[in-house]
PDB file of N, CA and C in Angstrom:
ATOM      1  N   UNK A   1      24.395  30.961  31.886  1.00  0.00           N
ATOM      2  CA  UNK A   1      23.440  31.145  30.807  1.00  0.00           C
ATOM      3  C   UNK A   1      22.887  29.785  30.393  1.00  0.00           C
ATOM      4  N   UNK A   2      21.570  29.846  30.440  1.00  0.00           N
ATOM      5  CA  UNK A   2      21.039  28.210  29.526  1.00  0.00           C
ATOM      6  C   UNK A   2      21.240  28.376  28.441  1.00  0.00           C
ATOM      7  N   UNK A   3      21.532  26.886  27.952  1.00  0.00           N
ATOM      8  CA  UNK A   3      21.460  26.569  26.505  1.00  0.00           C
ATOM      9  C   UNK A   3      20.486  26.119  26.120  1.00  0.00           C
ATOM     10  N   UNK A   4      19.533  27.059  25.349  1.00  0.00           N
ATOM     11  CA  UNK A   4      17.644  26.946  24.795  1.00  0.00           C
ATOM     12  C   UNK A   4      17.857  25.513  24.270  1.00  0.00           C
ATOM     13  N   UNK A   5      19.023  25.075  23.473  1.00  0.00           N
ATOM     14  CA  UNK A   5      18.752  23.865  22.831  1.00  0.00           C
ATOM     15  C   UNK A   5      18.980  22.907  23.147  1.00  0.00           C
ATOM     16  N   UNK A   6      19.632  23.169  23.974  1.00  0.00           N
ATOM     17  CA  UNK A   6      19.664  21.781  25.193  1.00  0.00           C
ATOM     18  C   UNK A   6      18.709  21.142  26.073  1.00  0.00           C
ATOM     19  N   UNK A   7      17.989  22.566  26.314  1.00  0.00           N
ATOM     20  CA  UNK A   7      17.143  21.823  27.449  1.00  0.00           C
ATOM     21  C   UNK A   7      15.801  21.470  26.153  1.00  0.00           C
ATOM     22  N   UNK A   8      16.100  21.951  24.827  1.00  0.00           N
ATOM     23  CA  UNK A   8      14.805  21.732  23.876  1.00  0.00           C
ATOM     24  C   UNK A   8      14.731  20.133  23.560  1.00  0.00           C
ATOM     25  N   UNK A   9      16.163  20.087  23.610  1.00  0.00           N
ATOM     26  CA  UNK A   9      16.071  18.622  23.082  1.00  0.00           C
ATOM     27  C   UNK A   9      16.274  17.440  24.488  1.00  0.00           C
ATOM     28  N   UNK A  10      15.623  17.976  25.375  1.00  0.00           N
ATOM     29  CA  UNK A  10      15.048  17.166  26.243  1.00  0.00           C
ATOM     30  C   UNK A  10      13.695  16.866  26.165  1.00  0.00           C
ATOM     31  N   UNK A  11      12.605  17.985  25.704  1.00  0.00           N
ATOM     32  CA  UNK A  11      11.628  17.846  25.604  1.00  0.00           C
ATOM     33  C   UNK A  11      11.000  18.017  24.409  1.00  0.00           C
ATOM     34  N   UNK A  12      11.719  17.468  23.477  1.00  0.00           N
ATOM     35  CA  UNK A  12      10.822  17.129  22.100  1.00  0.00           C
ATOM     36  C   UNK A  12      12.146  16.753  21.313  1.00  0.00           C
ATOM     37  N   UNK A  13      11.813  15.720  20.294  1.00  0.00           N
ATOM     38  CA  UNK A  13      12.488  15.273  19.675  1.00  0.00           C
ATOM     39  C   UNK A  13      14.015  15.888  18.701  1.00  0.00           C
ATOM     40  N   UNK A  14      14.792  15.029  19.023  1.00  0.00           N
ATOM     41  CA  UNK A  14      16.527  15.931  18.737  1.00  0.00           C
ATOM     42  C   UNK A  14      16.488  16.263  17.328  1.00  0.00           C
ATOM     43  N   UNK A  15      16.135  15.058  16.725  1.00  0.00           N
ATOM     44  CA  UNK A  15      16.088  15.438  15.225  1.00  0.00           C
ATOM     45  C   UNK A  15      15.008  16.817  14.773  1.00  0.00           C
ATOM     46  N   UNK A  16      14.455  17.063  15.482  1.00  0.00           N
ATOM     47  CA  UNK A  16      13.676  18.463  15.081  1.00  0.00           C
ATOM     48  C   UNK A  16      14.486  19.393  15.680  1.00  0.00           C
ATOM     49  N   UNK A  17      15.321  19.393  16.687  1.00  0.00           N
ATOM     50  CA  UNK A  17      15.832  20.959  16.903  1.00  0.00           C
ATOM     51  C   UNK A  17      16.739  21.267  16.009  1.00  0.00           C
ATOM     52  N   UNK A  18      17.499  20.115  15.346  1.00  0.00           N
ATOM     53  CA  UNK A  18      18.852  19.962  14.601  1.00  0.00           C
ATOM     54  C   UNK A  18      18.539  20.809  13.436  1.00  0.00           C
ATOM     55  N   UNK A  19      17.097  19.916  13.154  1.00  0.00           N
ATOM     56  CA  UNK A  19      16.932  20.387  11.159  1.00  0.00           C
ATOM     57  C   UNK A  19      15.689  21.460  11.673  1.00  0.00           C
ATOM     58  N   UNK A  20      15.314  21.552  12.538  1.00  0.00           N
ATOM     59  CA  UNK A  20      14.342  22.720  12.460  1.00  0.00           C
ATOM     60  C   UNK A  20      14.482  23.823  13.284  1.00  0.00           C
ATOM     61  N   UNK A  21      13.243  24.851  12.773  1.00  0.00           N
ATOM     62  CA  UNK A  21      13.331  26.314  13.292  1.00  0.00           C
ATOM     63  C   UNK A  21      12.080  26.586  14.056  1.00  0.00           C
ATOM     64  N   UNK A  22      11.813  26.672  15.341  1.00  0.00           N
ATOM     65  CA  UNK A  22      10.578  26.910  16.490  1.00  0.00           C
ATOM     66  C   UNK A  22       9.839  28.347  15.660  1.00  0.00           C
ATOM     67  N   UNK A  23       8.943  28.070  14.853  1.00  0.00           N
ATOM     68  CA  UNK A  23       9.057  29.600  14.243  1.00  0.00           C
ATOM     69  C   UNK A  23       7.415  30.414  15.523  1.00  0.00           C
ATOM     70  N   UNK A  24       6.755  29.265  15.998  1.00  0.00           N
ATOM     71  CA  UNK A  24       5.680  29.709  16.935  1.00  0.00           C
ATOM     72  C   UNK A  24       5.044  28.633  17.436  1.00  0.00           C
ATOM     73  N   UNK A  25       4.413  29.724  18.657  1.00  0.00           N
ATOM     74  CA  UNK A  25       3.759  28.553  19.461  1.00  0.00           C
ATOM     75  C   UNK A  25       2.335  29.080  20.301  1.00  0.00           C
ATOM     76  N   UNK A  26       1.338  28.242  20.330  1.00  0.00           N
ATOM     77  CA  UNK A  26      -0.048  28.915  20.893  1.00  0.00           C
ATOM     78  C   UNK A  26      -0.073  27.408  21.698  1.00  0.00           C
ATOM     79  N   UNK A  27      -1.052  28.011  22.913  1.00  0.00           N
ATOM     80  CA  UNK A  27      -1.639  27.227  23.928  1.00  0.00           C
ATOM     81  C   UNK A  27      -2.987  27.131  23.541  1.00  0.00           C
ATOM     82  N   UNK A  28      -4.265  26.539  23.250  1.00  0.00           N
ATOM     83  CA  UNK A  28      -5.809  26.350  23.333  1.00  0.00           C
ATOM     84  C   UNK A  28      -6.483  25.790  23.921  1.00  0.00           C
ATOM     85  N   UNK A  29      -7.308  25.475  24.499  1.00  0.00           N
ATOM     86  CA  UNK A  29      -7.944  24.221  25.432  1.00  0.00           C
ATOM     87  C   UNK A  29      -7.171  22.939  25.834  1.00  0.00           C
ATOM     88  N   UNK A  30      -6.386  23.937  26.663  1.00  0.00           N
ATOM     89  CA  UNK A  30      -5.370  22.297  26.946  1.00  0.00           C
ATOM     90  C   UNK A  30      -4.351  21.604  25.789  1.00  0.00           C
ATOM     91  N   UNK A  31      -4.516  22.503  24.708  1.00  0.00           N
ATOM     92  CA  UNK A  31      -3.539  21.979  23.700  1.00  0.00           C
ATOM     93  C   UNK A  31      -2.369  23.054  23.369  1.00  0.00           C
ATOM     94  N   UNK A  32      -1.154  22.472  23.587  1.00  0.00           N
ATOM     95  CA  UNK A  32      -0.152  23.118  22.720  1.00  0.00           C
ATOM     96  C   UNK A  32       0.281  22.685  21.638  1.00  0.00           C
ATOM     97  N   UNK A  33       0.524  24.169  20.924  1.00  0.00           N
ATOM     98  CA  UNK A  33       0.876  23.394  19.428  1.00  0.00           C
ATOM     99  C   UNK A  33       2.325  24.088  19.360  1.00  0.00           C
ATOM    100  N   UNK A  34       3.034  23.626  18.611  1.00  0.00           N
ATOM    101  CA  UNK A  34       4.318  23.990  18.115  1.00  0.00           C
ATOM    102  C   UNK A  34       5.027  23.860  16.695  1.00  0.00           C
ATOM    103  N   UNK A  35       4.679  25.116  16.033  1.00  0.00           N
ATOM    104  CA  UNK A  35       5.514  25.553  14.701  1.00  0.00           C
ATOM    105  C   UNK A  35       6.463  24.723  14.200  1.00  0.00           C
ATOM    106  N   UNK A  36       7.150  24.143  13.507  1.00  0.00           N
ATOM    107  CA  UNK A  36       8.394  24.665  12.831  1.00  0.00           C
ATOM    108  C   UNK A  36       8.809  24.340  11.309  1.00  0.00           C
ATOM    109  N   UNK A  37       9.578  25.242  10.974  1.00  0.00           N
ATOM    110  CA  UNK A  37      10.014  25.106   9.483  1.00  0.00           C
ATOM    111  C   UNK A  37      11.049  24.634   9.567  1.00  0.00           C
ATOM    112  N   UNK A  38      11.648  23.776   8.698  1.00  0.00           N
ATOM    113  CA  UNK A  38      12.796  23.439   8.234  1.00  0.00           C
ATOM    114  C   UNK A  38      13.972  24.305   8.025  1.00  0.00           C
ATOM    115  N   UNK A  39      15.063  24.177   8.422  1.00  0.00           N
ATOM    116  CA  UNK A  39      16.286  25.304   8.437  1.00  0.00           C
ATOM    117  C   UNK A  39      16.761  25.192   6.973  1.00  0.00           C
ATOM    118  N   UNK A  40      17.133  25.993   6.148  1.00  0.00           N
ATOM    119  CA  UNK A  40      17.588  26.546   5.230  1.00  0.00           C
ATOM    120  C   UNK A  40      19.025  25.856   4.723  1.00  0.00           C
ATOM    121  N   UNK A  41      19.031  24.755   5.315  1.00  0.00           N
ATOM    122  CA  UNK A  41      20.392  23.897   4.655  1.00  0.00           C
ATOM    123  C   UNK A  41      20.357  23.113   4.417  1.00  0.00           C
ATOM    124  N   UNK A  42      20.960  22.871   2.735  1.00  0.00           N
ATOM    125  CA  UNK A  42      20.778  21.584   1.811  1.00  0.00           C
ATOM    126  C   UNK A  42      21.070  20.318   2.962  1.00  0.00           C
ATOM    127  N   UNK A  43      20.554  19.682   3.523  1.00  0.00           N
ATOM    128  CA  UNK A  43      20.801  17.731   3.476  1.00  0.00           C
ATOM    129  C   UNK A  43      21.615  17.580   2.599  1.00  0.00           C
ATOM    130  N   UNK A  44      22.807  16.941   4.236  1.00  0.00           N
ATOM    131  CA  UNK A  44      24.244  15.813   3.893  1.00  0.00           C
ATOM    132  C   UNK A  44      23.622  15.014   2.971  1.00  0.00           C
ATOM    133  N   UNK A  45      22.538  14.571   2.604  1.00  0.00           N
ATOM    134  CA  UNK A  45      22.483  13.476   1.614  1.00  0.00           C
ATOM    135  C   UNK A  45      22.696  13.552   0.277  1.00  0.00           C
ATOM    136  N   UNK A  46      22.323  15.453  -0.100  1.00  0.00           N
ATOM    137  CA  UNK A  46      22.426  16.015  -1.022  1.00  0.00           C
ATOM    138  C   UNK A  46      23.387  17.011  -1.558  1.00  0.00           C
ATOM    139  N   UNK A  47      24.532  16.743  -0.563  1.00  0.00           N
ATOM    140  CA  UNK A  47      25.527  17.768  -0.735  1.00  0.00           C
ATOM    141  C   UNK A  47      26.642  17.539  -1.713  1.00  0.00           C
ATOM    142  N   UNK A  48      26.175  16.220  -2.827  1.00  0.00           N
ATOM    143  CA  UNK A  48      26.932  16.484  -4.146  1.00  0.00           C
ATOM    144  C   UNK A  48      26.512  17.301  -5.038  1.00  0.00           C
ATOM    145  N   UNK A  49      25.026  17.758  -5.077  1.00  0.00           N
ATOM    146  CA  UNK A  49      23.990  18.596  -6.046  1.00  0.00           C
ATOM    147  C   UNK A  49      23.862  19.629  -5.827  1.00  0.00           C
ATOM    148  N   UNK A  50      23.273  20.404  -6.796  1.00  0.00           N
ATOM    149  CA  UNK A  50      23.561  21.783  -6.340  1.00  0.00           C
ATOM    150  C   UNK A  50      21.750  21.963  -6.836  1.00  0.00           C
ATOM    151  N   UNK A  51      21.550  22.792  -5.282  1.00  0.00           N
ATOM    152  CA  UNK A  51      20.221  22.785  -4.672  1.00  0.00           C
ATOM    153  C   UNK A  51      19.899  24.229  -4.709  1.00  0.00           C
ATOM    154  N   UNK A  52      18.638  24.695  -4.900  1.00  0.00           N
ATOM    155  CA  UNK A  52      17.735  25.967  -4.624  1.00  0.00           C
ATOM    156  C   UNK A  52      16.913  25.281  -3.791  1.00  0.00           C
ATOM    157  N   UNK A  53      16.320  25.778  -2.536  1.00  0.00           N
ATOM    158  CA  UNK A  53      14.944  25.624  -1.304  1.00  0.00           C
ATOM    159  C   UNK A  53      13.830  26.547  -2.528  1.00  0.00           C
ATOM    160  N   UNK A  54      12.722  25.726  -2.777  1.00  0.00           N
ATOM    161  CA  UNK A  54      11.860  25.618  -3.631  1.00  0.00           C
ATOM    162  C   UNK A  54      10.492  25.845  -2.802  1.00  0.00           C
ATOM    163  N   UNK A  55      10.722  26.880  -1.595  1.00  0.00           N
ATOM    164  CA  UNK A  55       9.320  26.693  -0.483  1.00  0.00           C
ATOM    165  C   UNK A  55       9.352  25.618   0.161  1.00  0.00           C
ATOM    166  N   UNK A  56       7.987  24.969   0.770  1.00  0.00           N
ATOM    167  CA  UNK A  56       7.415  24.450   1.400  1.00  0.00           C
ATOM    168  C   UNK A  56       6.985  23.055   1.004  1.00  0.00           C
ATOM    169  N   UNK A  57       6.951  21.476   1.201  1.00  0.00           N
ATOM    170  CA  UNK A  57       5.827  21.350   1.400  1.00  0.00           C
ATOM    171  C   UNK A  57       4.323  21.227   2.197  1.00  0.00           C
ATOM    172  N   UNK A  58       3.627  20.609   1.768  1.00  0.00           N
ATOM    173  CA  UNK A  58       2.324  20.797   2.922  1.00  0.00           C
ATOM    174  C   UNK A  58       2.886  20.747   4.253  1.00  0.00           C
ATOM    175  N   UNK A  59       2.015  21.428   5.079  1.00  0.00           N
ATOM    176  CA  UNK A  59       2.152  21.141   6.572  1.00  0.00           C
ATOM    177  C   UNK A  59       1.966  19.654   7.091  1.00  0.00           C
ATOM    178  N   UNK A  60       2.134  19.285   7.869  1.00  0.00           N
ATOM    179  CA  UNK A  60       1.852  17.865   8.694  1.00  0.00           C
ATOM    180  C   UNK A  60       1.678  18.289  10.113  1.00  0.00           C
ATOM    181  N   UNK A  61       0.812  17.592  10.773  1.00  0.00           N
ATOM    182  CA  UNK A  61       0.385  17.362  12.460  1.00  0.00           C
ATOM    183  C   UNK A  61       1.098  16.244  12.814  1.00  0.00           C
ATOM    184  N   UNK A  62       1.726  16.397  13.762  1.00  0.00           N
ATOM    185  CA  UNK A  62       2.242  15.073  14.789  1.00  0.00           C
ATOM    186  C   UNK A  62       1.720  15.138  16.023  1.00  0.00           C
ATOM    187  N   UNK A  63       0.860  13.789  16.600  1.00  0.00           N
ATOM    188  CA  UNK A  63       0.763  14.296  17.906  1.00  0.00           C
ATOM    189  C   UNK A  63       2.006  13.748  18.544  1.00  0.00           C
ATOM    190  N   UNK A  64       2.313  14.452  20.103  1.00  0.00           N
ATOM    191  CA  UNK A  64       3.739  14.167  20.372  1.00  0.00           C
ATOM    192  C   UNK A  64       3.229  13.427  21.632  1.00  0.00           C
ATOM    193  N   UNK A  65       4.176  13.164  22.806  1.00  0.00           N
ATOM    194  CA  UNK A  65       3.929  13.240  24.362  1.00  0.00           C
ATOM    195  C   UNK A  65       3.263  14.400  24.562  1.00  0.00           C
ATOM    196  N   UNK A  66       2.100  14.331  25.939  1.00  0.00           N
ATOM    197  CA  UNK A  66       1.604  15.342  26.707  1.00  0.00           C
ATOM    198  C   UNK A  66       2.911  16.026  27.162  1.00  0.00           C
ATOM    199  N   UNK A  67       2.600  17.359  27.526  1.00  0.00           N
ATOM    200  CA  UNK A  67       3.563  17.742  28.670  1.00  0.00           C
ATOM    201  C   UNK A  67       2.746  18.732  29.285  1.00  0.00           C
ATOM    202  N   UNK A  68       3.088  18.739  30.576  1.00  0.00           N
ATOM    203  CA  UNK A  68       2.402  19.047  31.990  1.00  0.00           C
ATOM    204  C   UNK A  68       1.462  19.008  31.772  1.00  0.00           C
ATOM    205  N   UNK A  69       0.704  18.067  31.184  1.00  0.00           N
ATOM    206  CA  UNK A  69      -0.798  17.448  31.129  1.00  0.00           C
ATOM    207  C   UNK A  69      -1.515  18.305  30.064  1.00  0.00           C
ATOM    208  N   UNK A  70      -0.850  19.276  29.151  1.00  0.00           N
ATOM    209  CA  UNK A  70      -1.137  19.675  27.774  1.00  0.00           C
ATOM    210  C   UNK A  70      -1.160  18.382  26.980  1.00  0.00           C
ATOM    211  N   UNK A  71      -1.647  18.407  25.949  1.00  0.00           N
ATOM    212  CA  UNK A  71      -1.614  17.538  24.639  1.00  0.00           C
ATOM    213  C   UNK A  71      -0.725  18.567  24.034  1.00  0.00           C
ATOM    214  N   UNK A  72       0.012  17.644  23.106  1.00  0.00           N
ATOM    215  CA  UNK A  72       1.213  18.762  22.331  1.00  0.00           C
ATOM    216  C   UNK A  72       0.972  18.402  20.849  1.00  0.00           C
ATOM    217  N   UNK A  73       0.666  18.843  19.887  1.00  0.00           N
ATOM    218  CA  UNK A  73       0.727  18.969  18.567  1.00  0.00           C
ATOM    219  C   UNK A  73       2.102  19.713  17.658  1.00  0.00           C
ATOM    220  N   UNK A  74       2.749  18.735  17.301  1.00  0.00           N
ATOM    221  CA  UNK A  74       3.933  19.057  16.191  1.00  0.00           C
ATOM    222  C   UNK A  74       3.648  19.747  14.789  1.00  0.00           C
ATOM    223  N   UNK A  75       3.500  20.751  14.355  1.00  0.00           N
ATOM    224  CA  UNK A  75       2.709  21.495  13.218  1.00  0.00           C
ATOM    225  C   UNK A  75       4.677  21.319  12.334  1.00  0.00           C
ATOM    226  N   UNK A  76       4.670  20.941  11.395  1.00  0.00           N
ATOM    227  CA  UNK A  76       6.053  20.636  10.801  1.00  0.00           C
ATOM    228  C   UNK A  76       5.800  20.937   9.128  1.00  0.00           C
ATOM    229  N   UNK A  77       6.919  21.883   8.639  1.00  0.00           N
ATOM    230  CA  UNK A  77       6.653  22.292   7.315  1.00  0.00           C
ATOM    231  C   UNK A  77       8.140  21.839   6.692  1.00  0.00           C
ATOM    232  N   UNK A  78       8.373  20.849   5.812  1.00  0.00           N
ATOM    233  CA  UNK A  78       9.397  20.792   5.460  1.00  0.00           C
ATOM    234  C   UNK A  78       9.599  21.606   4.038  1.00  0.00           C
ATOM    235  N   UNK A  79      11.178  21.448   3.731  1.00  0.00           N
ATOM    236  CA  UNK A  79      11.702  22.462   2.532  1.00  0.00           C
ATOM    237  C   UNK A  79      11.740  21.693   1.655  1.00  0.00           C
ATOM    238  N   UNK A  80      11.243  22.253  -0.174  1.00  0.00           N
ATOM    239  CA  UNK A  80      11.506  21.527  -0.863  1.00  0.00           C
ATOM    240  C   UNK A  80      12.046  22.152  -1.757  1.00  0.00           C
ATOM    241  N   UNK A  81      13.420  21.006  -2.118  1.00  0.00           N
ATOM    242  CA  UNK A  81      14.796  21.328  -2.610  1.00  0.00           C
ATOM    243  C   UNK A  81      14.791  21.644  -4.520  1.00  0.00           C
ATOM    244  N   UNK A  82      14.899  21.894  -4.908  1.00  0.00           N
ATOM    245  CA  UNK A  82      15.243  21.711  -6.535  1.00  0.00           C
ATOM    246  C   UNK A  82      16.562  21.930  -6.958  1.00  0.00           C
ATOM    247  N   UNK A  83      17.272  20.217  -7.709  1.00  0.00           N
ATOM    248  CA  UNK A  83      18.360  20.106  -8.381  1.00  0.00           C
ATOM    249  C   UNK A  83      18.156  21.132  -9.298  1.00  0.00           C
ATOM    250  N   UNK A  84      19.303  22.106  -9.623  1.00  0.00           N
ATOM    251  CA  UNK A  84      19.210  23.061 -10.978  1.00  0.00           C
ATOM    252  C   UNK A  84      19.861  22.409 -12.359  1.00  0.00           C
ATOM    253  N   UNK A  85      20.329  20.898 -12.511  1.00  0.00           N
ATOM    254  CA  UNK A  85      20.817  20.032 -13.516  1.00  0.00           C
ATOM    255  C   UNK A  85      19.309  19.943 -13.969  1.00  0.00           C
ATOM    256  N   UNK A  86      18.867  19.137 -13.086  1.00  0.00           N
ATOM    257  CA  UNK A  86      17.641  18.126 -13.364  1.00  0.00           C
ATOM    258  C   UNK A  86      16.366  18.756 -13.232  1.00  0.00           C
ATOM    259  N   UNK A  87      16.323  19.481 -12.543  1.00  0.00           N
ATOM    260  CA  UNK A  87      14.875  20.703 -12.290  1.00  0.00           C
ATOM    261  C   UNK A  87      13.952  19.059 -11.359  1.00  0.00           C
ATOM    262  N   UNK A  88      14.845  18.641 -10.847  1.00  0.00           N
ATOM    263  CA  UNK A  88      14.106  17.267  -9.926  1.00  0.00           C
ATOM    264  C   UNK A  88      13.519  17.835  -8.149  1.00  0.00           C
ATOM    265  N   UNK A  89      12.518  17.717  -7.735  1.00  0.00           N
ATOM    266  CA  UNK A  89      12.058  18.156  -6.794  1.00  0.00           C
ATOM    267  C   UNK A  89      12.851  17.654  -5.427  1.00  0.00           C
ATOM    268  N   UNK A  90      13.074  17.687  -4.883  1.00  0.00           N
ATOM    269  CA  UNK A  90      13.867  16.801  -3.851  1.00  0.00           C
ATOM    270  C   UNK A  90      13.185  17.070  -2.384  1.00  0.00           C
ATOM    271  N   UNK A  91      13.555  16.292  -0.921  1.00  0.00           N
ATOM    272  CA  UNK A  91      12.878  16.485   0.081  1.00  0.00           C
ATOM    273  C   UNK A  91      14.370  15.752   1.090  1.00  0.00           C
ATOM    274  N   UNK A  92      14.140  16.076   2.211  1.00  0.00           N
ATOM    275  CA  UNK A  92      15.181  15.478   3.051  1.00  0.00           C
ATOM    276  C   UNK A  92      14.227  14.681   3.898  1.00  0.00           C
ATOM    277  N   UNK A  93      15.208  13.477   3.796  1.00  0.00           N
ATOM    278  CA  UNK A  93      14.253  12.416   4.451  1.00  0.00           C
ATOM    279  C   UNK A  93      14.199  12.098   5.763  1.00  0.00           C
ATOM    280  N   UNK A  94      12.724  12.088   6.405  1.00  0.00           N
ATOM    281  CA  UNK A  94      12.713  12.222   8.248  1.00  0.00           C
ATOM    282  C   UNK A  94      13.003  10.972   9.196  1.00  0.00           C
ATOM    283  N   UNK A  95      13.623  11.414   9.978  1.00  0.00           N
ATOM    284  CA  UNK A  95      14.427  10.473  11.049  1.00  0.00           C
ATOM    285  C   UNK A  95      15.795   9.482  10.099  1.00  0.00           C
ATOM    286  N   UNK A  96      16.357  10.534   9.368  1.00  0.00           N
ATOM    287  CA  UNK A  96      17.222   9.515   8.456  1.00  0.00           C
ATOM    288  C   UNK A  96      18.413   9.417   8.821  1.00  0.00           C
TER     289      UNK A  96
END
């Protein structure tokens, strides 16, 4: 049996398969794009606080490496956290 996430994190960055979720993916004129949301678990950074996932914020584009001569577009939605002490917005910070 393959392991989807093994061979994922050969071809696109590790830190996105870890903290993220492939939620979709479209091909267009030579471009692929690729989804993902943030997985649903508070950040080690934040695991003294006690957190509610507060939605989204904005989307972001990354362009990545081509692959097989596609252009690849990273479409990335991260989660945003709220302390219930502080009602403080929080975010987990990328490539950290």
């Amino acid at each position: 049996m393959i392991n989807d996430a093994g061979l994922l994190k050969l071809l696109l960055p590790e830190y996105l398969i870890e903290h993220f979720d492939i939620i979709n993916f479209e091909e267009e004129n030579k471009i692929l794009h690729l989804y993902f949301e943030e997985k649903s678990r508070i950040p080690k950074e934040f695991s003294s606080l006690t957190l509610y996932s507060k939605g989204f914020l904005e989307e972001i584009t990354v362009d990545d490496f081509p692959l097989r001569g596609k252009t690849v577009k990273l479409h990335i939605k991260r989660r945003r956290w709220t302390d219930t002490k502080t009602g403080n917005i929080l975010q987990r910070e990328m490539f950290s």
